[in-house]
Protein backbone atom coordinates (compact mmCIF):
# COMPACT_ATOMS: atom_id res chain seq x y z
CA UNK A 1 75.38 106.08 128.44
CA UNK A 2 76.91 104.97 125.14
CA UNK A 3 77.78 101.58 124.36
CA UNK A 4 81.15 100.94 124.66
CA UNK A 5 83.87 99.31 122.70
CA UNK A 6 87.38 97.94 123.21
CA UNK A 7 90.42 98.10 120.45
CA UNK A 8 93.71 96.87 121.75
CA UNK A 9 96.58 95.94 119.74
CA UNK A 10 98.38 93.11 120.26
CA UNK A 11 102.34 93.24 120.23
CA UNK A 12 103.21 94.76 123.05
CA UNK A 13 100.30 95.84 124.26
CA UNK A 14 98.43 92.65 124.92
CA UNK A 15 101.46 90.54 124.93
CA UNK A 16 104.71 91.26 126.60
CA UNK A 17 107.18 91.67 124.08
CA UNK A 18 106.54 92.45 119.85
CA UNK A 19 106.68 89.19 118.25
CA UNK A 20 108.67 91.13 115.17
CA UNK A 21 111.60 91.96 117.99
CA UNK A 22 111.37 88.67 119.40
CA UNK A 23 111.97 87.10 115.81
CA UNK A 24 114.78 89.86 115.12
CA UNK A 25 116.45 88.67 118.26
CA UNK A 26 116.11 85.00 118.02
CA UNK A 27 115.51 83.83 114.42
CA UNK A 28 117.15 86.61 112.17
CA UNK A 29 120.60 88.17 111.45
CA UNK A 30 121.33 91.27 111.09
CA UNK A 31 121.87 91.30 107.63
CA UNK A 32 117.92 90.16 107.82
CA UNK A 33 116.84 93.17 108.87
CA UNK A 34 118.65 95.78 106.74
CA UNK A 35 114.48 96.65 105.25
CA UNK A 36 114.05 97.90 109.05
CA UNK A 37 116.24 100.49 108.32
CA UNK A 38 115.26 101.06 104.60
CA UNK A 39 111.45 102.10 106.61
CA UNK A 40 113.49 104.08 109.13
CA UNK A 41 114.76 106.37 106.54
CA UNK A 42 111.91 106.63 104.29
CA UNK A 43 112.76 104.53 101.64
CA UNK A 44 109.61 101.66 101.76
CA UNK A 45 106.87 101.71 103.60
CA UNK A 46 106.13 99.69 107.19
CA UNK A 47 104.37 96.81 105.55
CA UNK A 48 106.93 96.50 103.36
CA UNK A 49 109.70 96.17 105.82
CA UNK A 50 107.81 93.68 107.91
CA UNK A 51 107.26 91.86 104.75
CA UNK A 52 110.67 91.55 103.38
CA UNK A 53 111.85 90.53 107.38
CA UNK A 54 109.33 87.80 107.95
CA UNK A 55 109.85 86.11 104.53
CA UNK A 56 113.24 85.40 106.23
CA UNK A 57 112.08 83.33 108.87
CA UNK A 58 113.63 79.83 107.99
CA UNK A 59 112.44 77.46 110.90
CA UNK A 60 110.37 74.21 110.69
CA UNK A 61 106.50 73.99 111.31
CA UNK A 62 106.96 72.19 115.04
CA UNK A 63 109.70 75.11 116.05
CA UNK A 64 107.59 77.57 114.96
CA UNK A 65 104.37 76.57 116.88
CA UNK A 66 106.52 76.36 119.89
CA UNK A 67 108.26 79.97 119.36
CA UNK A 68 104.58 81.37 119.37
CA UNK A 69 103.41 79.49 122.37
CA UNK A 70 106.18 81.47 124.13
CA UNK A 71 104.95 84.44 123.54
CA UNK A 72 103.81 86.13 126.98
CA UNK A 73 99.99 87.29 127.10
CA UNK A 74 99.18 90.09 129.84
CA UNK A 75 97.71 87.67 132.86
CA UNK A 76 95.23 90.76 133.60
CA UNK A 77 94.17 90.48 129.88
CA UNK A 78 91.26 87.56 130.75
CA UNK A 79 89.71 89.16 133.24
CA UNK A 80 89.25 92.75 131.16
CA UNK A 81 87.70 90.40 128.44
CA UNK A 82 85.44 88.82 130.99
CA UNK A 83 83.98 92.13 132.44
CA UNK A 84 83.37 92.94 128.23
CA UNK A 85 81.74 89.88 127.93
CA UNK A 86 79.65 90.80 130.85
CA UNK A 87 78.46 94.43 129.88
CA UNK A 88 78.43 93.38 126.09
CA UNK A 89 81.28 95.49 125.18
CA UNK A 90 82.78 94.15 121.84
CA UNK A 91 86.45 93.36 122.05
CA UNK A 92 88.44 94.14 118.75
CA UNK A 93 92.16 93.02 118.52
CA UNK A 94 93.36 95.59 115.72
CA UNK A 95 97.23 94.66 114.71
CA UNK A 96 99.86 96.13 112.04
CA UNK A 97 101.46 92.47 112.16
CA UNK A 98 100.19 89.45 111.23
CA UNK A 99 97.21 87.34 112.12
CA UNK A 100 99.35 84.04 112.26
CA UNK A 101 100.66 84.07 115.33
CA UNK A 102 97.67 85.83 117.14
CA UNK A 103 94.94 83.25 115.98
CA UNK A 104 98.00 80.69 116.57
CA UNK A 105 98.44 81.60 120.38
CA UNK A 106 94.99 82.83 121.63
CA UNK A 107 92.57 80.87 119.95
CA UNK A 108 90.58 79.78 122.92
CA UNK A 109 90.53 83.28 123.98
CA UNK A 110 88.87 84.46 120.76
CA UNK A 111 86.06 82.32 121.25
CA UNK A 112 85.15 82.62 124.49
CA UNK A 113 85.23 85.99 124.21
CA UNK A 114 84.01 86.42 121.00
CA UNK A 115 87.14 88.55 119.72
CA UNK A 116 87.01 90.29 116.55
CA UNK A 117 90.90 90.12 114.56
CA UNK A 118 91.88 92.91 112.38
CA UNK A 119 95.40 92.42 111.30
CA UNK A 120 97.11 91.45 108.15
CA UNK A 121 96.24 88.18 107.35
CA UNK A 122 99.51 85.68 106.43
CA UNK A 123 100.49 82.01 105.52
CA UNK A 124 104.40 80.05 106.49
CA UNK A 125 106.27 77.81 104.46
CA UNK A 126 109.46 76.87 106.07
CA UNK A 127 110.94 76.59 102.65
CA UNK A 128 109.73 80.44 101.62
CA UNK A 129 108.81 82.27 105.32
CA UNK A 130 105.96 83.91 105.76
CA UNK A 131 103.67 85.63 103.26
CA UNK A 132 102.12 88.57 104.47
CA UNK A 133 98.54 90.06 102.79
CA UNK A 134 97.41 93.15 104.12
CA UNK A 135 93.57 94.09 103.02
CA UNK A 136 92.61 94.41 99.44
CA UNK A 137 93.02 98.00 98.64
CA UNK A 138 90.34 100.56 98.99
CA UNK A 139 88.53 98.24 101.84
CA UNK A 140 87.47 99.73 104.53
CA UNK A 141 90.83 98.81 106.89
CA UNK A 142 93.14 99.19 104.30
CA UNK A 143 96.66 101.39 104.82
CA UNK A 144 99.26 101.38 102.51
CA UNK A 145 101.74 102.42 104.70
CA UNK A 146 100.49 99.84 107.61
CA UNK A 147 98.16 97.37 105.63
CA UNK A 148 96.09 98.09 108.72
CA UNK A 149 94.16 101.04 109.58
CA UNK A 150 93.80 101.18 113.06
CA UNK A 151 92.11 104.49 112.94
CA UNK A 152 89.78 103.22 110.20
CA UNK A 153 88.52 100.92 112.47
CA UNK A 154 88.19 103.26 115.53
CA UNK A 155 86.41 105.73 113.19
CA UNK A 156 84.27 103.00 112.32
CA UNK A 157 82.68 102.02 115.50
CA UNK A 158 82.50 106.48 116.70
CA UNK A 159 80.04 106.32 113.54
CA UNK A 160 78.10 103.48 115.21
CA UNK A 161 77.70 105.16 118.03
CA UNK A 162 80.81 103.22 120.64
CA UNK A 163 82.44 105.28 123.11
CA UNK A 164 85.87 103.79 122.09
CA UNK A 165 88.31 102.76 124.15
CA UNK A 166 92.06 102.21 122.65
CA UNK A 167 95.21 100.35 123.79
CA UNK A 168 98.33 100.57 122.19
CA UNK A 169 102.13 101.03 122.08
CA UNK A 170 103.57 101.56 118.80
CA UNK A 171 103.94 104.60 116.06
CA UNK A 172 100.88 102.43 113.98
CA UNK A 173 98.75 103.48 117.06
CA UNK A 174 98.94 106.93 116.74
CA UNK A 175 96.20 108.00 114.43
CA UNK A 176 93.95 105.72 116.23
CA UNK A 177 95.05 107.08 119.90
CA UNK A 178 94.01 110.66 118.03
CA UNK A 179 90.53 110.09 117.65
CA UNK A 180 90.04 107.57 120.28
CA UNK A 181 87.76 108.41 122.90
CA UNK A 182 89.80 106.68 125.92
CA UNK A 183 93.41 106.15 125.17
CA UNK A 184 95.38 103.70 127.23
CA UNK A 185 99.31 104.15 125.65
CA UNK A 186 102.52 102.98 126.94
CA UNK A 187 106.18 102.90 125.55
CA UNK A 188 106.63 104.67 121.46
CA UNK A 189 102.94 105.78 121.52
CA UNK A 190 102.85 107.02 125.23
CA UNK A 191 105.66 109.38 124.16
CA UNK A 192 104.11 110.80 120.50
CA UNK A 193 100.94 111.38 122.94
CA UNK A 194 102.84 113.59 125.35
CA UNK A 195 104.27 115.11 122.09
CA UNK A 196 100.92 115.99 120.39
CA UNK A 197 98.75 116.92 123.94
CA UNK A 198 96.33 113.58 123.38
CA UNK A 199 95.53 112.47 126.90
CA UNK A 200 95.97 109.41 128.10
CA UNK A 201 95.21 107.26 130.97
CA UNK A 202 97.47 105.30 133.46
CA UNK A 203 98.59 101.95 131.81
CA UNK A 204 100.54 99.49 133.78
CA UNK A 205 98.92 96.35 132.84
CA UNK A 206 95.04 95.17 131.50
CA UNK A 207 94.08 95.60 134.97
CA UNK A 208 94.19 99.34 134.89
CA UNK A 209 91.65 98.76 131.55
CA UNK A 210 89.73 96.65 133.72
CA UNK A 211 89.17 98.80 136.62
CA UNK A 212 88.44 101.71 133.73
CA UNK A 213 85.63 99.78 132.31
CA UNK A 214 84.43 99.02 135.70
CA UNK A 215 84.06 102.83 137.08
CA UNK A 216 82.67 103.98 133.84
CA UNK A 217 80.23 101.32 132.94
CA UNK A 218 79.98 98.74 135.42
CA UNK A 219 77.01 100.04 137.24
CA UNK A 220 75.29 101.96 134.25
CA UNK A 221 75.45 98.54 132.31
CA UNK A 222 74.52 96.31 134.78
CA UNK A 223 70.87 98.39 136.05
């Protein structure tokens, strides 16, 4: 059997709710998030929209910290990361946001688990928001569109010879979902599968992953 590897994003997919709606709804006006709709319509890219919105945020350090902390992680999550860690599957968190709040709020799961980030990578000021920087351009990750290239990545581990296995929920996950070998999809990218015939697989929770992993490599691995 071929290794195995698992990509997952992160908002909304591993955590409850998108951290970028959660700081629409809570931190931001509506006037704040007029470059939403500039992306909507075609008129600057999704990076660029996410940009312009999160160099809005105006909260102290201490608030901050706390509004990540309340972001919700799957409670299934652990236990799909502990069967990985068991059958040596490599765990990738691939995100179109930012790396801020995911090292911020799942640190101790990244090295337990030995979790591999690939997001764009950014810095907050109170005084000037967040500064996003996706990859340098021409890397091997690098979208213009996204700043991440979740495909890239999945691409990138078919070559090395993983059977791939994909979670995600957003319109950045489609290209990856595509050429994924196992697609787990719920809410915007469940529907743009149905729409362009990619199967998918049932996707309540993690534990659905979990009890994937465990019919299709559990007892292979494990001999």
């Amino acid at each position: 059997m071929k290794k195995t590897a698992l990509i997952s994003d992160f908002d909304g997919t591993l955590s409850k709710e998108d951290f970028f709606n959660m700081v629409i709804d809570r931190l931001l006006s509506k006037d704040d998030i007029q470059p939403w709709q500039d992306y909507l319509a075609g008129r600057i890219t999704h990076l660029e929209a996410l940009s312009r919105i999160f160099a809005k945020v105006r909260i102290p350090q201490a608030e901050l910290d706390i509004f990540i902390q309340s972001i919700e992680i799957d409670p299934k999550a652990e236990e799909t990361f502990e069967l990985c860690k068991e059958l040596a599957i490599p765990i990738y968190i691939c995100s179109a946001g930012m790396d801020y709040y995911i090292l911020k709020k799942i640190p101790q799961l990244i090295e337990k688990y030995n979790i591999t980030i690939v997001a764009n990578k950014a810095e907050y000021s109170p005084e000037t928001g967040f500064e996003v920087t996706p990859p340098p351009v021409g890397s091997l990750f690098y979208s213009k569109n996204t700043g991440i290239a979740k495909d890239a990545l999945v691409e990138s581990l078919k070559k090395q010879g993983f059977f791939t296995i994909f979670a995600g929920d957003g319109r950045p996950d489609i290209k990856a979902a595509k050429i994924a070998d196992a697609v787990f999809a719920k809410s915007v990218l469940l529907n743009l599968c149905r729409e362009q015939n990619i199967r998918t697989l049932k996707f309540d929770g993690f534990g659905d992953i979990t009890e994937y992993i465990e019919r299709r490599c559990g007892d292979a691995e494990r001999q």
